[in-house]
Protein backbone atom coordinates (compact mmCIF):
# COMPACT_ATOMS: atom_id res chain seq x y z
CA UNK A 1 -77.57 -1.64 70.56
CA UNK A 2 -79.64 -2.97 73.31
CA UNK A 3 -81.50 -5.35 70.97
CA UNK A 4 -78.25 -6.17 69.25
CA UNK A 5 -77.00 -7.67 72.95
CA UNK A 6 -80.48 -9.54 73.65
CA UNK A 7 -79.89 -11.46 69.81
CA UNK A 8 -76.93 -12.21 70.93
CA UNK A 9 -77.74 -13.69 73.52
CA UNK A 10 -79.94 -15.62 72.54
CA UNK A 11 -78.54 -16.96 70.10
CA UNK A 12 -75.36 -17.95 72.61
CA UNK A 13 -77.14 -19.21 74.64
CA UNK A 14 -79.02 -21.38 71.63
CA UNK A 15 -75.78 -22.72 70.95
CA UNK A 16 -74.30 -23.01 73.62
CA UNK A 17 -77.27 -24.34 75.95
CA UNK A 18 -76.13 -22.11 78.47
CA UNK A 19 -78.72 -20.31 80.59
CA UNK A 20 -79.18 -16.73 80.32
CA UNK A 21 -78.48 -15.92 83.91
CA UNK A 22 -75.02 -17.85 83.76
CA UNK A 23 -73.94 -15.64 80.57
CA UNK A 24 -75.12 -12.84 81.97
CA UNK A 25 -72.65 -13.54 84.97
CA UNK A 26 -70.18 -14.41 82.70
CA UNK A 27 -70.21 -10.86 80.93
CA UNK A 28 -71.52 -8.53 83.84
CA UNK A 29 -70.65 -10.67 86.94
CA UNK A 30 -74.29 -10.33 87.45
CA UNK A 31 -76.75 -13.10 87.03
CA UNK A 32 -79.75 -10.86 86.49
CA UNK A 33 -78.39 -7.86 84.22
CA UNK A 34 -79.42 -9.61 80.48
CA UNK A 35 -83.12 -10.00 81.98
CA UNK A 36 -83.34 -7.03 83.39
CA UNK A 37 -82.19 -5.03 80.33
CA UNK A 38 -84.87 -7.33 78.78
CA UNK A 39 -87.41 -6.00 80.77
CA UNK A 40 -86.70 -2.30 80.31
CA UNK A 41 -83.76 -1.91 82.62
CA UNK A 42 -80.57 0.71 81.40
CA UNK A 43 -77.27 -0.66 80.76
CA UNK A 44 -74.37 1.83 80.43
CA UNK A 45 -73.08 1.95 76.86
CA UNK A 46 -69.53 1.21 77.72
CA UNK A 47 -70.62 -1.98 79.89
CA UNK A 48 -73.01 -2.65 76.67
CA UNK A 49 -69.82 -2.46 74.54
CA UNK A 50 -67.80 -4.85 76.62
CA UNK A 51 -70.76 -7.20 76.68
CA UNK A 52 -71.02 -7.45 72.93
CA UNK A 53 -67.27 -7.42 72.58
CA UNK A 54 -66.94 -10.30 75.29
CA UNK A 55 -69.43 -12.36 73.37
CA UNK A 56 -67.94 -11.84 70.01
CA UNK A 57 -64.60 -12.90 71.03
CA UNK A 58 -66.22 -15.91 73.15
CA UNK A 59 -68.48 -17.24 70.24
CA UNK A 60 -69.39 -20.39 70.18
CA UNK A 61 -67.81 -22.52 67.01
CA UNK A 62 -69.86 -23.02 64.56
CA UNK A 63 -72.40 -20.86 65.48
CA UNK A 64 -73.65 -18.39 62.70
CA UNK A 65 -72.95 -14.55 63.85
CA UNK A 66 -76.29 -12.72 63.83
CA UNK A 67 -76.13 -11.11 60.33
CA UNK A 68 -78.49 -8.08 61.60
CA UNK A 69 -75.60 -7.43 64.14
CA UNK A 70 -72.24 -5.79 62.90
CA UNK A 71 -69.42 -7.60 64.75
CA UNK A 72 -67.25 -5.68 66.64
CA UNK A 73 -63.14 -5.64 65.82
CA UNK A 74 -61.80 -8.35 68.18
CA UNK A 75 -59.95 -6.79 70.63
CA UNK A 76 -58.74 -7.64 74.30
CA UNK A 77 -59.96 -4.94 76.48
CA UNK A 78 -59.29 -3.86 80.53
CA UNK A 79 -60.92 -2.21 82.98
CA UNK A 80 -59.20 0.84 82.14
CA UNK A 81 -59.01 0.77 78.21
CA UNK A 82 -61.85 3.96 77.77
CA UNK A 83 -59.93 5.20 74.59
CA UNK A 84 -60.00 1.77 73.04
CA UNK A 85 -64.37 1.35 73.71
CA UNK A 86 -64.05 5.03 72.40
CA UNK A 87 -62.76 3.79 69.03
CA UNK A 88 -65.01 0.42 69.01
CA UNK A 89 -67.73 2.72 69.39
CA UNK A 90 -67.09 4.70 66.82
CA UNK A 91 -65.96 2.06 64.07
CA UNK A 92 -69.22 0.19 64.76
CA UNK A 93 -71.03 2.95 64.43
CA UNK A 94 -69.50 3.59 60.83
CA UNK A 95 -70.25 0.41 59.74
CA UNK A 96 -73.80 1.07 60.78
């Protein structure tokens, strides 16, 4: 799942010509989590959820969707929502 979010990011930020460190505040609200994942850093797997879910629902138009990444359901989620990641998890995981 880790790699899945680095694609994806890149291939935002491709797009989009945004830099990695501005997405990366834009889905974390820190500037430096995508790099340091990149470099070998954990991520949580809930904040790894909401980071692929924020991106699928913010995708640029007209940009092709990673086919080596399963898109998650779109779904609007809150701080507070751990039931709902709970079922994204495991529906991505099935289509895995």
């Amino acid at each position: 799942m880790i790699d899945d979010l680095l694609m994806l990011s890149d291939a935002f930020c491709s797009a989009t010509g945004l830099a990695e460190t501005t997405l990366s505040s834009k889905i974390f609200n820190d500037g430096k989590r995508i790099a340091a994942v990149r470099s070998g850093k954990d991520v949580g797997v809930r904040r790894l959820e909401r980071g692929i879910i924020w991106l699928s629902e913010n995708w640029p138009t007209g940009a092709e969707w990673p086919a080596e990444v399963v898109r998650p359901v779109s779904v609007s989620m809150g701080a507070d929502d751990d039931r709902l990641a709970e079922l994204v998890a495991l529906v991505s995981e099935a289509a895995e």
